[in-house]
N, C-alpha and C. Protein backbone atom coordinates (compact mmCIF):
# COMPACT_ATOMS: atom_id res chain seq x y z
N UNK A 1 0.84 -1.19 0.00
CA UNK A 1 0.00 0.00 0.00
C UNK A 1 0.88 1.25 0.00
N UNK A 2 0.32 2.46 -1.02
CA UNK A 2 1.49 3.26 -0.94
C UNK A 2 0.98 4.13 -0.17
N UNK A 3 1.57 4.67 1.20
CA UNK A 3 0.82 6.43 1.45
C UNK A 3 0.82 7.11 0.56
N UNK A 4 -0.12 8.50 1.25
CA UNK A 4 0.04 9.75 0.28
C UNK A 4 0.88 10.49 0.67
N UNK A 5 1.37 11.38 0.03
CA UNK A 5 1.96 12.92 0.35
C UNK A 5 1.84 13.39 1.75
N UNK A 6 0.47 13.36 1.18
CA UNK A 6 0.02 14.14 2.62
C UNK A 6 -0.10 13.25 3.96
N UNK A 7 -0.38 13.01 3.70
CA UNK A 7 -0.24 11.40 5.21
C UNK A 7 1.14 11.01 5.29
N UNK A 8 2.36 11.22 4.98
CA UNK A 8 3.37 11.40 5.47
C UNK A 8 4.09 12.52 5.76
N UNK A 9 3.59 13.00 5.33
CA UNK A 9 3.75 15.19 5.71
C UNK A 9 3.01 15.02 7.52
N UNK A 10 1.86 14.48 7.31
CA UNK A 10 1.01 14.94 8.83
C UNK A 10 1.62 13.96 9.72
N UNK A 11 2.40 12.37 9.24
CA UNK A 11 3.27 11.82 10.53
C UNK A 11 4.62 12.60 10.70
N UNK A 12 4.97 12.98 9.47
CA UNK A 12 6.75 13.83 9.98
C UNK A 12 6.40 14.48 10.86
N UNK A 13 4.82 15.78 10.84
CA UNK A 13 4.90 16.86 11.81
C UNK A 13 4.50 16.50 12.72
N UNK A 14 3.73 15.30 13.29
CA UNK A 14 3.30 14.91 14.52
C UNK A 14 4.69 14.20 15.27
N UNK A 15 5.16 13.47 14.52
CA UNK A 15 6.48 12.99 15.19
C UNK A 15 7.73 14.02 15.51
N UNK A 16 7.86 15.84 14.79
CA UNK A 16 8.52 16.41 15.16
C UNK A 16 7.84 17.19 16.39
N UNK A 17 6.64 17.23 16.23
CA UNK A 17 6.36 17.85 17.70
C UNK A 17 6.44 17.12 18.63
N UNK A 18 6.31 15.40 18.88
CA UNK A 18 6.57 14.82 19.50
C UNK A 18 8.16 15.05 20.13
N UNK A 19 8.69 15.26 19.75
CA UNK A 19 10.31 15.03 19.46
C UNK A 19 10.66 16.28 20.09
N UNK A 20 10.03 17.62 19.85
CA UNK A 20 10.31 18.46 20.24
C UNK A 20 9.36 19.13 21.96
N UNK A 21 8.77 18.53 22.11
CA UNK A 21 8.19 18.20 23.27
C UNK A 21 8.89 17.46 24.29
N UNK A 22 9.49 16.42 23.75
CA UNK A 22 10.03 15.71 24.84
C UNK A 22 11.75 16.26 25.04
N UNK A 23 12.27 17.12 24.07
CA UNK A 23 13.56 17.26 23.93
C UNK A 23 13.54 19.28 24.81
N UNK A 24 12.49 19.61 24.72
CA UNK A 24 12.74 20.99 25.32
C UNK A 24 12.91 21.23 26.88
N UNK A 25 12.64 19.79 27.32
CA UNK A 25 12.84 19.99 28.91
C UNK A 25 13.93 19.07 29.12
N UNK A 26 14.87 18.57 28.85
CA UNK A 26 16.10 18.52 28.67
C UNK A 26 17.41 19.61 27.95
N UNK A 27 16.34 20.36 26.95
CA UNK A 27 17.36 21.64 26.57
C UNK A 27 17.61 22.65 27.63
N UNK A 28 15.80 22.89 28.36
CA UNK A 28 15.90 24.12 29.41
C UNK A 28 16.30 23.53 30.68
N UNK A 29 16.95 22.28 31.12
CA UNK A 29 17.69 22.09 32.11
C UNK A 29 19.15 22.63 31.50
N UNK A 30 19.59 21.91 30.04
CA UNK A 30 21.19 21.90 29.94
C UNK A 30 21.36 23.66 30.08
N UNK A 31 19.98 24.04 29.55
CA UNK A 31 20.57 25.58 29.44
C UNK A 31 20.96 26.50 31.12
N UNK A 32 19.81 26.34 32.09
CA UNK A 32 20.43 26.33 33.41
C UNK A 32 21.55 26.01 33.90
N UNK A 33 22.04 24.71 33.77
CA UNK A 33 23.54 24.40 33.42
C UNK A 33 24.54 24.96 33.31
N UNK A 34 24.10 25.46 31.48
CA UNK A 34 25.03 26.41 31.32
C UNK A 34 25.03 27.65 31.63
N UNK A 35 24.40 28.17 31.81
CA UNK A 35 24.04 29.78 32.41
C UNK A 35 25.21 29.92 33.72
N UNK A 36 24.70 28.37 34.61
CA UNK A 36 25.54 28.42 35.91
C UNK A 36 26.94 28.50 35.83
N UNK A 37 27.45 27.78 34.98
CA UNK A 37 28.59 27.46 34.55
C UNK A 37 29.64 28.57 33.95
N UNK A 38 28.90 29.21 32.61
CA UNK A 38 29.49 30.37 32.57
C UNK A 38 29.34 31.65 33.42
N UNK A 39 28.62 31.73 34.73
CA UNK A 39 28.36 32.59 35.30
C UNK A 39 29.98 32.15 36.63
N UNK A 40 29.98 31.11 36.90
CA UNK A 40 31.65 30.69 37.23
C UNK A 40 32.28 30.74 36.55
N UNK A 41 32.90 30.95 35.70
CA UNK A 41 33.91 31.64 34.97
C UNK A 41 33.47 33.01 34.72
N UNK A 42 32.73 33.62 34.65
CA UNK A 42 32.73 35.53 34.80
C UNK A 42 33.19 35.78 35.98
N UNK A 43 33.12 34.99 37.13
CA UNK A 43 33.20 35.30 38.41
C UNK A 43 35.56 34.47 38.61
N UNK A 44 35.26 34.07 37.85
CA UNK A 44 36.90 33.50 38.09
C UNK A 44 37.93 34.16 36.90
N UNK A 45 37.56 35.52 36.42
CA UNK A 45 38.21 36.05 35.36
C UNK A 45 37.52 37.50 34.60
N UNK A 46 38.66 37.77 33.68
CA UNK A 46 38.21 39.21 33.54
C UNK A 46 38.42 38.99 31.65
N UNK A 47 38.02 40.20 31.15
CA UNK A 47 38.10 40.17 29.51
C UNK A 47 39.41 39.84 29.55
N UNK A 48 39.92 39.32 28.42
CA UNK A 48 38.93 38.98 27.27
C UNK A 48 38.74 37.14 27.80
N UNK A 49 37.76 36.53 27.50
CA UNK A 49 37.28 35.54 27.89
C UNK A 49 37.49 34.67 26.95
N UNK A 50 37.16 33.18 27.07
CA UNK A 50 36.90 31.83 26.05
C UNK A 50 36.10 32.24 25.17
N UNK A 51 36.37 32.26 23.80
CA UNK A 51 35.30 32.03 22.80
C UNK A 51 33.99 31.44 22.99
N UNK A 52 33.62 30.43 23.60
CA UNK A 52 32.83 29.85 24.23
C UNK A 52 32.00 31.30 25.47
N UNK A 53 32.22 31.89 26.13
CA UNK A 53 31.97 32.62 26.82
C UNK A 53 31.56 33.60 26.06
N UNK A 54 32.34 34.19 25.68
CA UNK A 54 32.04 35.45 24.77
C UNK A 54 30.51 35.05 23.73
N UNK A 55 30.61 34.16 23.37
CA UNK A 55 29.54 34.06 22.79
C UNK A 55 28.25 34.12 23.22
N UNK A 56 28.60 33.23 24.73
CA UNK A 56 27.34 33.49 25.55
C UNK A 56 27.01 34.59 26.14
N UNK A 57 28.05 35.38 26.21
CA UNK A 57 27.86 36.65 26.94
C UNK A 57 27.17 37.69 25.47
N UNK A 58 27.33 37.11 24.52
CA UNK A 58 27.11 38.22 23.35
C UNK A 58 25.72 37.95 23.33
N UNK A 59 25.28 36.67 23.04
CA UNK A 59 23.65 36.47 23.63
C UNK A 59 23.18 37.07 24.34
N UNK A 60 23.50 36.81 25.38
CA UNK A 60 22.91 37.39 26.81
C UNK A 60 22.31 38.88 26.80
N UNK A 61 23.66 39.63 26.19
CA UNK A 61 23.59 41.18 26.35
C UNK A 61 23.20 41.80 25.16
N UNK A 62 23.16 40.81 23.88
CA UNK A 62 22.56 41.33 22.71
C UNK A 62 23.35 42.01 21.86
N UNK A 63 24.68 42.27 21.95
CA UNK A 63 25.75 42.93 21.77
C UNK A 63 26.80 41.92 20.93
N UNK A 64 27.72 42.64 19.57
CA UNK A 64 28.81 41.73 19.43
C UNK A 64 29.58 41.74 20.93
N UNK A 65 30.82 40.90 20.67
CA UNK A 65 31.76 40.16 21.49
C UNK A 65 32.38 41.37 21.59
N UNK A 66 33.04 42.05 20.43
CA UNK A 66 34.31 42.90 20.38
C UNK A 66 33.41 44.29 21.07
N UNK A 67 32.07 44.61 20.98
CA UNK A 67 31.58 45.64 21.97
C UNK A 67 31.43 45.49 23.40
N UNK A 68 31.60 44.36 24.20
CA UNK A 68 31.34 44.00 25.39
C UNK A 68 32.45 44.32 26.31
N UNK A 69 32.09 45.41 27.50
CA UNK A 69 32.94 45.72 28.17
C UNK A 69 32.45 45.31 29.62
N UNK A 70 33.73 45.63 30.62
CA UNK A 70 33.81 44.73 31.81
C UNK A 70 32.82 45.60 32.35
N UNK A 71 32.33 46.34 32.64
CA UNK A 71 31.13 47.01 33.31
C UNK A 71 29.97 46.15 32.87
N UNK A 72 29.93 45.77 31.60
CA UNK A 72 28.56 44.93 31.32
C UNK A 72 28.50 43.98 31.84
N UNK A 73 29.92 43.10 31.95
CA UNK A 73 30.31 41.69 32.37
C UNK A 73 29.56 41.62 34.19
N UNK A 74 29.78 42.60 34.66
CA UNK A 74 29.73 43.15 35.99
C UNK A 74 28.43 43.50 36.33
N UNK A 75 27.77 44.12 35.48
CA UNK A 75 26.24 44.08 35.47
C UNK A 75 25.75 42.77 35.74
N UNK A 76 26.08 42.28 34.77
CA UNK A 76 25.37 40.58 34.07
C UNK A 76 25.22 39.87 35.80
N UNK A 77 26.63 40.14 36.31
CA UNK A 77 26.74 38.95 37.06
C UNK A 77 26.02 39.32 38.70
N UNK A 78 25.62 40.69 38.97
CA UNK A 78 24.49 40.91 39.89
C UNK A 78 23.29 40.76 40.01
């Protein structure tokens, strides 16, 4: 029996919401995680930081990397 189009279009999207349901409360723990994590290293160091850091800090503050100064860093972490 062959499916249709469409009846495998409506299991992909039921199985990605599935998928994405069960995977977002494992993302918003790792992300706590990491929040904590790089918030110990702001606290054990000063600019310029890990690539890894900087990036998160560029998130955070909405800002490139190369605009981020230690007053912001210092904000962030109160």
């Amino acid at each position: 029996m062959k499916i249709s189009r469409k009846l495998r279009r409506h299991i992909r999207r039921t199985d990605a919401l599935a998928t994405r349901a069960e995977n977002s409360h494992k993302k918003s723990k790792e992300r706590a995680r990491r929040d904590a994590r790089m918030m110990d290293t702001l606290k054990s160091g000063s600019l310029p930081y890990s690539p890894a850091v900087m990036s998160w800090l560029s998130r955070k503050l909405g800002q490139r990397s190369s605009r981020i100064t230690q007053e912001q860093v210092n904000s962030l972490q109160r």
